[in-house]
Each structure stands twice: as structure tokens, then as C-alpha cells.
PDB file of N, CA and C in Angstrom:
ATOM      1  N   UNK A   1      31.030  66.571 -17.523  1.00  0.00           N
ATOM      2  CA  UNK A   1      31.818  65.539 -18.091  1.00  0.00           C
ATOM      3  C   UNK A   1      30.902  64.369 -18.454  1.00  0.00           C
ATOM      4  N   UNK A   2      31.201  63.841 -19.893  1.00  0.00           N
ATOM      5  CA  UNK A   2      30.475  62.710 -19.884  1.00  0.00           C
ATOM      6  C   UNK A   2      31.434  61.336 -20.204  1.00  0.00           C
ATOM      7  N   UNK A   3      30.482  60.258 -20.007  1.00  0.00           N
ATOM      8  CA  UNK A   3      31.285  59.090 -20.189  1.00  0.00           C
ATOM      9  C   UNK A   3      30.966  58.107 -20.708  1.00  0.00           C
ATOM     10  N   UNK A   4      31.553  57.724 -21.798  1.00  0.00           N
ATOM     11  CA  UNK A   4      30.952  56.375 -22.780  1.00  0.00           C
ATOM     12  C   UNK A   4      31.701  54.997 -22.387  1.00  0.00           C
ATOM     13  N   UNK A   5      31.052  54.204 -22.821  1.00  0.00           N
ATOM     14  CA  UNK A   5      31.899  52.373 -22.513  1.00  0.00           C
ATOM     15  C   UNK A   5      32.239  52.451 -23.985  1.00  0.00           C
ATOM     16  N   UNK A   6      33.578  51.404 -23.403  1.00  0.00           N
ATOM     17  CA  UNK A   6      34.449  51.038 -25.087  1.00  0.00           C
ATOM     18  C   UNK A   6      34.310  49.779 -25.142  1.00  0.00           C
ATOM     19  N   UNK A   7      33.990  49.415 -26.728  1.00  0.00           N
ATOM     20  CA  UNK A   7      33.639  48.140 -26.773  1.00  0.00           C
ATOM     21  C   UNK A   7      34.870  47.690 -27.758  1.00  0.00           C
ATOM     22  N   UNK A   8      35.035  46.246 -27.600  1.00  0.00           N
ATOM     23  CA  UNK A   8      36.408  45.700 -28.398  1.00  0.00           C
ATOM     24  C   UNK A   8      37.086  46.424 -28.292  1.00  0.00           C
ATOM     25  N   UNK A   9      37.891  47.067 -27.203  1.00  0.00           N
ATOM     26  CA  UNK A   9      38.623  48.435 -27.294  1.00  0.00           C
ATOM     27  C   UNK A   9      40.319  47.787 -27.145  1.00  0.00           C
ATOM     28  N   UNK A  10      41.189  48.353 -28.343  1.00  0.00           N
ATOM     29  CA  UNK A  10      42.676  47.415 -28.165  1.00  0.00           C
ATOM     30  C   UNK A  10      43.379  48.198 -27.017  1.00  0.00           C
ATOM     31  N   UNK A  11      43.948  46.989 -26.322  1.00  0.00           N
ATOM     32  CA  UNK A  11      44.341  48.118 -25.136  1.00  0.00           C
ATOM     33  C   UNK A  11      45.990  47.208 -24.948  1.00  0.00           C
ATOM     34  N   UNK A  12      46.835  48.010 -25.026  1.00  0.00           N
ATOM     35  CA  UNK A  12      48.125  47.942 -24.563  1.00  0.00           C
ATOM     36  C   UNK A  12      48.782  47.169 -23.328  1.00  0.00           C
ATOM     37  N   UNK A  13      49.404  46.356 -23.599  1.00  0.00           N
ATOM     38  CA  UNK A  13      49.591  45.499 -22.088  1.00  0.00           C
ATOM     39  C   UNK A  13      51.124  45.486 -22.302  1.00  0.00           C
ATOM     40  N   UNK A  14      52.061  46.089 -21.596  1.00  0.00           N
ATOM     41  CA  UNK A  14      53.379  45.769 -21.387  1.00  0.00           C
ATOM     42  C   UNK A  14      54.160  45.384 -20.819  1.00  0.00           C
ATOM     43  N   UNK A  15      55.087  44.098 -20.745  1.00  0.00           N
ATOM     44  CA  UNK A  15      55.375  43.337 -19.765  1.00  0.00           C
ATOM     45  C   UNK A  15      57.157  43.371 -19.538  1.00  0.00           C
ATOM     46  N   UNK A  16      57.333  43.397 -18.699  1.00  0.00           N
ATOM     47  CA  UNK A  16      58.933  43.911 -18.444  1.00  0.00           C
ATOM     48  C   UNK A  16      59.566  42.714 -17.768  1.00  0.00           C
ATOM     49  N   UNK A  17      61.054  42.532 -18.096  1.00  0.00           N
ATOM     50  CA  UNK A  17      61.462  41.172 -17.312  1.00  0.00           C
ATOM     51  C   UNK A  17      61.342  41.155 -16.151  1.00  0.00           C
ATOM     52  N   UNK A  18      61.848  42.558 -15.777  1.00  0.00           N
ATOM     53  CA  UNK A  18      62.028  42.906 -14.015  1.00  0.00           C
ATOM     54  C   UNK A  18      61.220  42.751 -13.652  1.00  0.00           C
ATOM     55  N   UNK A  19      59.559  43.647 -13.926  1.00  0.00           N
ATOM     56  CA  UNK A  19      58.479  43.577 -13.092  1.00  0.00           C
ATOM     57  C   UNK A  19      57.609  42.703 -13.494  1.00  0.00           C
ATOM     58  N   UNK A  20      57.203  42.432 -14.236  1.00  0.00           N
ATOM     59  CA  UNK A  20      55.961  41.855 -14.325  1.00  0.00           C
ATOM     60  C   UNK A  20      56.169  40.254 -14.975  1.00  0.00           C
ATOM     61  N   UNK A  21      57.333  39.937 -15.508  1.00  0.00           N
ATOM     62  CA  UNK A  21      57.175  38.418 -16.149  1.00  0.00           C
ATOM     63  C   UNK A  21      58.426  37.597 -16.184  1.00  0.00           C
ATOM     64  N   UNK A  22      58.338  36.416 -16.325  1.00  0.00           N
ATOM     65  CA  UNK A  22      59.583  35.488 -15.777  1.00  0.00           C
ATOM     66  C   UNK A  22      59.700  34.753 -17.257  1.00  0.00           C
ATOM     67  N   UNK A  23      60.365  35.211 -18.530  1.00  0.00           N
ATOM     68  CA  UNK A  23      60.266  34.858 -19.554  1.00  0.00           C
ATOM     69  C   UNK A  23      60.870  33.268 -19.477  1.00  0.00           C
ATOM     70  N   UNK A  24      61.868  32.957 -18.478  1.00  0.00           N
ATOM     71  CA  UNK A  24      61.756  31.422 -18.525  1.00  0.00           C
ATOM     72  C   UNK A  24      60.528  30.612 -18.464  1.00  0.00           C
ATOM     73  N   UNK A  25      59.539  31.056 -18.233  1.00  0.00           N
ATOM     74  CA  UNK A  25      58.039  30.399 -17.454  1.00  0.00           C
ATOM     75  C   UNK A  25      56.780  30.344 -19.248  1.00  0.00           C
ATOM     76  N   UNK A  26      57.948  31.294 -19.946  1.00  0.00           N
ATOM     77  CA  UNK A  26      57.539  31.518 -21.220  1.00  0.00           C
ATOM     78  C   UNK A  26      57.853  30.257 -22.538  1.00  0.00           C
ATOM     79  N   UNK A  27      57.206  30.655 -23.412  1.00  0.00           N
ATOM     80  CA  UNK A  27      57.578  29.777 -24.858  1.00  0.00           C
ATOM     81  C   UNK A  27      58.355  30.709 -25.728  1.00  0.00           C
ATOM     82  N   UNK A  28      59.609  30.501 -26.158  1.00  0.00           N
ATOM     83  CA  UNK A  28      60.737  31.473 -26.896  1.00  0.00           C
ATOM     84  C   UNK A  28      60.073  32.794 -27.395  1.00  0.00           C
ATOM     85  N   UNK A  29      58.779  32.638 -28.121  1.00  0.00           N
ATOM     86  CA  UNK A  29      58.096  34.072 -29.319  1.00  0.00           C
ATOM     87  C   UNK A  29      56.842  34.158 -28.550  1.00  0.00           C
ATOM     88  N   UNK A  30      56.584  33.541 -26.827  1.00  0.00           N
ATOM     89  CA  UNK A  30      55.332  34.281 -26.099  1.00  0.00           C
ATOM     90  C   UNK A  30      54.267  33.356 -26.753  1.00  0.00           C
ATOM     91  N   UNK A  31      54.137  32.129 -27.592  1.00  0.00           N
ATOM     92  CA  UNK A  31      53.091  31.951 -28.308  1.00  0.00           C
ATOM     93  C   UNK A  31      52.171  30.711 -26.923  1.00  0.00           C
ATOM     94  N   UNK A  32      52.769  30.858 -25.688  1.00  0.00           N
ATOM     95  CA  UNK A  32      51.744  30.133 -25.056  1.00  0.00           C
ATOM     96  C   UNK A  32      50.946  31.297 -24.077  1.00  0.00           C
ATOM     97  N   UNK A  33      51.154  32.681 -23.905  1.00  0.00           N
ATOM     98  CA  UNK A  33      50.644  32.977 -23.731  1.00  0.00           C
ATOM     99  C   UNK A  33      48.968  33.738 -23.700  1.00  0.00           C
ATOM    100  N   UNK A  34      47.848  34.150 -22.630  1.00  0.00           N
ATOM    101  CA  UNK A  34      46.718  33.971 -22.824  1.00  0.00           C
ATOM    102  C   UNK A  34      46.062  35.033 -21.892  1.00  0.00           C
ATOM    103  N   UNK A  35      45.141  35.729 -22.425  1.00  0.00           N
ATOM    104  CA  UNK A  35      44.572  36.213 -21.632  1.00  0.00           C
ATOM    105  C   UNK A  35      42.929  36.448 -21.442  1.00  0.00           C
ATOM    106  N   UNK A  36      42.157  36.079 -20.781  1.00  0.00           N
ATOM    107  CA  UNK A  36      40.735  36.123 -20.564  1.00  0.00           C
ATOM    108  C   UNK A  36      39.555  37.230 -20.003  1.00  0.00           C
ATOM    109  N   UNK A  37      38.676  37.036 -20.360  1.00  0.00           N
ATOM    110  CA  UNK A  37      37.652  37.906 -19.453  1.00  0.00           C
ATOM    111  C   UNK A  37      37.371  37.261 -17.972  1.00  0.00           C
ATOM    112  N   UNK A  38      36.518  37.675 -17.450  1.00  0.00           N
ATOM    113  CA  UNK A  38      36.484  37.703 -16.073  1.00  0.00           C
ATOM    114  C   UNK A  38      35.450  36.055 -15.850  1.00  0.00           C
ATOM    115  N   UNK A  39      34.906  35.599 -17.100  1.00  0.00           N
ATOM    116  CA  UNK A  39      34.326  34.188 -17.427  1.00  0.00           C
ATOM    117  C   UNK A  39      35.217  33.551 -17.614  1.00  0.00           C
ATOM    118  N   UNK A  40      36.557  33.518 -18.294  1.00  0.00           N
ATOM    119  CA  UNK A  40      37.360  32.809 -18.359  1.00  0.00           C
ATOM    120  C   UNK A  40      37.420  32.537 -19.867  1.00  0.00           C
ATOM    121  N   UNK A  41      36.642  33.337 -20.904  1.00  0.00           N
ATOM    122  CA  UNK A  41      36.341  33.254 -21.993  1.00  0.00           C
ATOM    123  C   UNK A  41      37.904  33.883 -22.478  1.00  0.00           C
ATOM    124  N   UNK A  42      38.369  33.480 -23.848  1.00  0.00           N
ATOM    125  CA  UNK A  42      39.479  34.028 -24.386  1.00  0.00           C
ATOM    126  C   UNK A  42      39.281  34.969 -25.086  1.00  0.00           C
ATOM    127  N   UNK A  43      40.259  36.516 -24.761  1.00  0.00           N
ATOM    128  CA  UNK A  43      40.316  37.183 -25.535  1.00  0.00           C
ATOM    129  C   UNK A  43      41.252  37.391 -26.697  1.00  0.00           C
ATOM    130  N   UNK A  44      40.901  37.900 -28.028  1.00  0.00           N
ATOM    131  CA  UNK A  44      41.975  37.989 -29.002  1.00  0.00           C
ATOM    132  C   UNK A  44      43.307  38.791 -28.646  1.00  0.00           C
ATOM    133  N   UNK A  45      44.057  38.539 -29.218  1.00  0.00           N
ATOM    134  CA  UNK A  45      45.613  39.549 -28.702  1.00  0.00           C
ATOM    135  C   UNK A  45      46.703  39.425 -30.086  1.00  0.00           C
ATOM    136  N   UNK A  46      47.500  40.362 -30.078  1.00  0.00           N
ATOM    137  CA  UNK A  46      48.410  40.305 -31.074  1.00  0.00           C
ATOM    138  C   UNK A  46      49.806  40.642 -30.674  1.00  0.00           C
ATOM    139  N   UNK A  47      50.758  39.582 -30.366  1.00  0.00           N
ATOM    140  CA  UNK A  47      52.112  40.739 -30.572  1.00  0.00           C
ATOM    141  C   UNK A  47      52.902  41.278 -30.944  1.00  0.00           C
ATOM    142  N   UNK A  48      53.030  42.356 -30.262  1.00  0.00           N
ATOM    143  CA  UNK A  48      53.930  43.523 -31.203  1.00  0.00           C
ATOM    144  C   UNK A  48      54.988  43.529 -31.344  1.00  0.00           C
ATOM    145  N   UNK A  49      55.645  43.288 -29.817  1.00  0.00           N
ATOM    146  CA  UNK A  49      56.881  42.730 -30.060  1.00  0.00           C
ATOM    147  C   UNK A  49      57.104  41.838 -28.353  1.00  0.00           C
ATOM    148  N   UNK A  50      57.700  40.640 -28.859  1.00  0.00           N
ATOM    149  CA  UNK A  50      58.323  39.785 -27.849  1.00  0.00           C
ATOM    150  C   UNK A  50      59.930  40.133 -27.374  1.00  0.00           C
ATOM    151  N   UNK A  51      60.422  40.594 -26.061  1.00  0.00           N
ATOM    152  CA  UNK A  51      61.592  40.333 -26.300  1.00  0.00           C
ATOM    153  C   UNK A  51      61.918  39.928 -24.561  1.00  0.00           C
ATOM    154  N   UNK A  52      62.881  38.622 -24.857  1.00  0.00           N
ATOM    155  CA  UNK A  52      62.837  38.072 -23.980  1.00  0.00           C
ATOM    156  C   UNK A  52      63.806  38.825 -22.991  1.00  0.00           C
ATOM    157  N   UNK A  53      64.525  39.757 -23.609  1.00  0.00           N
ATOM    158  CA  UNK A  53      65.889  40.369 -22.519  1.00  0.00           C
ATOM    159  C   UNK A  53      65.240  41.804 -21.952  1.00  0.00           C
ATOM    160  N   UNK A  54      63.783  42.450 -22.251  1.00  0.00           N
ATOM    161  CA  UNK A  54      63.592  43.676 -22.104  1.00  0.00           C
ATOM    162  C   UNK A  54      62.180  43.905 -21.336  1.00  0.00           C
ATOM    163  N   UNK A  55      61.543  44.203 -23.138  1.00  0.00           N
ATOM    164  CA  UNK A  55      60.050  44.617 -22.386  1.00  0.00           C
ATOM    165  C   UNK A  55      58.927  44.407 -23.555  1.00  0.00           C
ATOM    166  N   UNK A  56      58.588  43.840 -23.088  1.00  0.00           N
ATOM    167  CA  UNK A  56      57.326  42.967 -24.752  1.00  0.00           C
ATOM    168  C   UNK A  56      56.248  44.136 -24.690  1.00  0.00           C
ATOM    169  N   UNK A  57      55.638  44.087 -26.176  1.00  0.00           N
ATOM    170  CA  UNK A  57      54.199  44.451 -26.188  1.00  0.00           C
ATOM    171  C   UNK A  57      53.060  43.635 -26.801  1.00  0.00           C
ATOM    172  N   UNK A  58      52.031  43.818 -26.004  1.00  0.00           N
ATOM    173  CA  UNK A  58      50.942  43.371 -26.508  1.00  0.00           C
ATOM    174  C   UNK A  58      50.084  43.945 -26.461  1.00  0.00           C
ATOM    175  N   UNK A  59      48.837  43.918 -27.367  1.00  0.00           N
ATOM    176  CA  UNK A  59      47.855  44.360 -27.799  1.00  0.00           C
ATOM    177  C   UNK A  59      46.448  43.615 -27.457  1.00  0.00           C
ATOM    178  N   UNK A  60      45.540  43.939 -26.810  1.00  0.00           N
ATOM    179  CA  UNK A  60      44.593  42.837 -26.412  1.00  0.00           C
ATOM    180  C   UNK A  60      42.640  43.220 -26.717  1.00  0.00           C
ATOM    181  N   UNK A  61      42.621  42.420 -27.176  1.00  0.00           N
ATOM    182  CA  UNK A  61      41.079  43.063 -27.426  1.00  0.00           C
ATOM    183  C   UNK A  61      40.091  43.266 -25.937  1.00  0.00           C
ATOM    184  N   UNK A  62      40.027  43.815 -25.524  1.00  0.00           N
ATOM    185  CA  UNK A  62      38.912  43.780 -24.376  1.00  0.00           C
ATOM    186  C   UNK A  62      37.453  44.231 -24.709  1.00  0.00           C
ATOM    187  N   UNK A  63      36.914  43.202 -24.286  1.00  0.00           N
ATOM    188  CA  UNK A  63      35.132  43.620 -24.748  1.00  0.00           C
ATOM    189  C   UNK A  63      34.584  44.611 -23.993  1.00  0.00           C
ATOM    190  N   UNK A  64      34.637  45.277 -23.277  1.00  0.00           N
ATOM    191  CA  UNK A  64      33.846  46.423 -22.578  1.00  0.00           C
ATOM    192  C   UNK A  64      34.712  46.676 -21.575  1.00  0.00           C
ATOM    193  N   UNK A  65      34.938  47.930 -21.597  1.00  0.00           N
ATOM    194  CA  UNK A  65      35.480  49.057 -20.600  1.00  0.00           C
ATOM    195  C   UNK A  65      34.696  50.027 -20.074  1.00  0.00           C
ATOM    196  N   UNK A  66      34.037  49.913 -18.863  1.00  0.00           N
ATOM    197  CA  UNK A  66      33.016  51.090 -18.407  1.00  0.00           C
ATOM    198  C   UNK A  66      33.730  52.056 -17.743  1.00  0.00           C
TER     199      UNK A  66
END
């Protein structure tokens, strides 16, 4: 088996009301949300879809995945 690192690799982040996010704590269309590298540097992100009654998607650039 071999194994490569992914670079800028878009990786899927999905956030659910129940588990993972408190959309009151949110801005109506998600636009204050943010997410960083492990420097605290910002990574790019796009979303796919916001929905405040369900389960959002986002899309996030991550610079290296080993």
C-alpha cells in the first residue's frame, strides 16, 4: 500500500443542528463563520448550503493532509 499527502485538498464539513452546531450562536446565511489551520491562519471555505432547521454543508480548503 502506498500513501500520498493532499495538498489544498476540498474536504467536506457537515454540521447538523442536533450535533454539532447551535445556529442561534450563528449569523442568518453562516457568513460569520471560520475556520483555521493549526497556526491560526485562515482557511478558504465555500457554502453549499446553509440551513438553519437541518444540516449545512461546507466545503473547506485544507492545506495538507498526511
Amino acid at each position: 500500500m502506498t500513501s500520498e499527502s493532499l495538498v489544498n485538498f476540498p474536504l467536506l464539513i457537515k454540521l447538523d443542528k442536533d450535533i454539532d452546531i447551535n445556529y442561534d450562536n450563528t449569523q442568518l446565511r453562516g457568513q460569520d463563520i471560520r475556520f483555521t489551520d493549526s497556526s491560526g491562519e485562515a482557511l478558504s471555505y465555500e457554502i453549499e448550503k446553509w440551513d438553519r432547521f437541518g444540516s449545512s454543508y461546507l466545503w473547506v480548503k485544507v492545506p495538507l493532509i498526511e
